[in-house]
Protein backbone atom coordinates (compact mmCIF):
# COMPACT_ATOMS: atom_id res chain seq x y z
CA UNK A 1 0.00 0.00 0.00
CA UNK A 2 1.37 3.21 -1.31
CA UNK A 3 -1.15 6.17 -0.03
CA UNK A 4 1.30 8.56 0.63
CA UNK A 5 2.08 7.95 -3.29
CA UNK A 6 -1.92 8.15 -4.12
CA UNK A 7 -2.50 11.18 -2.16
CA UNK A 8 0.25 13.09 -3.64
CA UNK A 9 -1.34 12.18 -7.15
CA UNK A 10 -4.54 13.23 -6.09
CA UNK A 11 -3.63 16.05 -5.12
CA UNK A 12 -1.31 16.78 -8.35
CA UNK A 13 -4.76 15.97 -10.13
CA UNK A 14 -6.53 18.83 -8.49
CA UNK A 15 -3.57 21.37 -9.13
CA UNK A 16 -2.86 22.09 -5.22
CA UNK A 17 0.79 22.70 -4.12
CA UNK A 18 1.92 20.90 -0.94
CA UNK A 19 1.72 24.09 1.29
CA UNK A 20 -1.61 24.98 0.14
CA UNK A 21 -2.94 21.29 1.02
CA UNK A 22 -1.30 21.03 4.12
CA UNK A 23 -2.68 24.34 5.53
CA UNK A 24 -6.23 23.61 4.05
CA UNK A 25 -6.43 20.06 6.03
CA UNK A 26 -4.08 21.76 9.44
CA UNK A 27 -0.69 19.71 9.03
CA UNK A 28 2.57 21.52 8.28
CA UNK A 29 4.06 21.22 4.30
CA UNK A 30 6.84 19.50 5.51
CA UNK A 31 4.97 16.23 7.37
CA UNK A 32 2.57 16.17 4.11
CA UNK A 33 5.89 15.97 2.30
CA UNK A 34 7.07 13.01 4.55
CA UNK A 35 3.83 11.26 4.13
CA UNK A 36 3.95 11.84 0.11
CA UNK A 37 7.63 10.16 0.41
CA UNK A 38 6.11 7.13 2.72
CA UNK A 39 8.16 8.45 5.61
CA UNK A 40 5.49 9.32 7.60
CA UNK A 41 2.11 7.69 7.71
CA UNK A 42 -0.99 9.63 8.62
CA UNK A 43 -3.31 8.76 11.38
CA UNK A 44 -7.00 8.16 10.04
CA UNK A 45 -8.21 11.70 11.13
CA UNK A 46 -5.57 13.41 9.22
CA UNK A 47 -6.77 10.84 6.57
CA UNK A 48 -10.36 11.82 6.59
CA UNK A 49 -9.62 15.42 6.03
CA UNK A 50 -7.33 14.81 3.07
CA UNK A 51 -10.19 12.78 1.36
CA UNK A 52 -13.45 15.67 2.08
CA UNK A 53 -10.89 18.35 1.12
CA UNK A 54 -10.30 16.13 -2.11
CA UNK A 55 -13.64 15.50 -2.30
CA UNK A 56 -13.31 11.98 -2.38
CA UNK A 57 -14.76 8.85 -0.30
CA UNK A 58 -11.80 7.55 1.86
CA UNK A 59 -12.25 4.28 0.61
CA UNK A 60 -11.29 5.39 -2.91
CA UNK A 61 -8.53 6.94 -1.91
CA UNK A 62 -7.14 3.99 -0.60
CA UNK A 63 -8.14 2.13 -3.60
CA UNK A 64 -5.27 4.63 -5.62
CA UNK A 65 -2.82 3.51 -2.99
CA UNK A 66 -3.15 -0.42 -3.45
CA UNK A 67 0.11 -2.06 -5.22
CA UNK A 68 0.09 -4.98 -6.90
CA UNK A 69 2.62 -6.80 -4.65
CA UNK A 70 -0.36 -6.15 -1.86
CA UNK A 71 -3.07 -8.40 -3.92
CA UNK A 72 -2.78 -12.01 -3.27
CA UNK A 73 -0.25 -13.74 -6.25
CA UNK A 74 -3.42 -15.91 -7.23
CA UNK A 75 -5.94 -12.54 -7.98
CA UNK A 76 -2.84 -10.33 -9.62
CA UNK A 77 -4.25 -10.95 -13.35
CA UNK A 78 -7.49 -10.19 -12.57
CA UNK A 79 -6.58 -7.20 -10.58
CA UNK A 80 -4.42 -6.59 -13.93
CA UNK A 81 -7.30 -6.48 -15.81
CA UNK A 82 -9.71 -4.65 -13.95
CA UNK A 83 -8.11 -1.75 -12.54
CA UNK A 84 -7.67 0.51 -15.39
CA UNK A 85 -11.65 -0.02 -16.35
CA UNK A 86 -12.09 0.71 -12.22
CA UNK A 87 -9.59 3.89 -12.27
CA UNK A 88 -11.78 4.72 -15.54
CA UNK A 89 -14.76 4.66 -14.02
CA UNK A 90 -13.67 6.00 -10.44
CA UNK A 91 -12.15 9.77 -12.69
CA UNK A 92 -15.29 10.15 -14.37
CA UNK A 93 -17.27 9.85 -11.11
CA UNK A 94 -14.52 12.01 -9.14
């Protein structure tokens, strides 16, 4: 699980600079930078702001942080297969 990775995408998506994201959801740029880099990982309330001030459900945000190396070796090709139709489907809704 890569969320630090996910968020910082995310947030690229929605053209917001670290600073600006980091004040908007009360951390300081430089932890949001450490959890972007997987140094640092967030507690679930610091979490649940990052997703409403996204605008996203939490879940999906963790669904843009899942690997492959975290699905189980015997689901990879399906997992393969479906995610770009579920990442599809997830940026038209969000």
């Amino acid at each position: 699980m890569n969320i630090g990775n996910a968020i910082k995408q995310l947030r690229l998506k929605r053209c917001l600079n670290q600073g600006d994201f980091a004040s908007k959801i009360g951390i300081t740029q430089a932890y949001l930078s450490q959890i972007e880099r997987g140094h640092k990982k967030p507690s679930m309330e610091v979490l649940e702001y990052m997703a409403k001030d996204l605008n996203l459900p939490l879940p999906i945000m963790f669904w843009f942080g899942v690997e492959l190396e975290d699905i189980e070796e015997t689901k990879r090709e399906a997992y393969k297969m479906l995610k770009p139709s579920i990442d599809a489907l997830i940026g038209s809704l969000f």
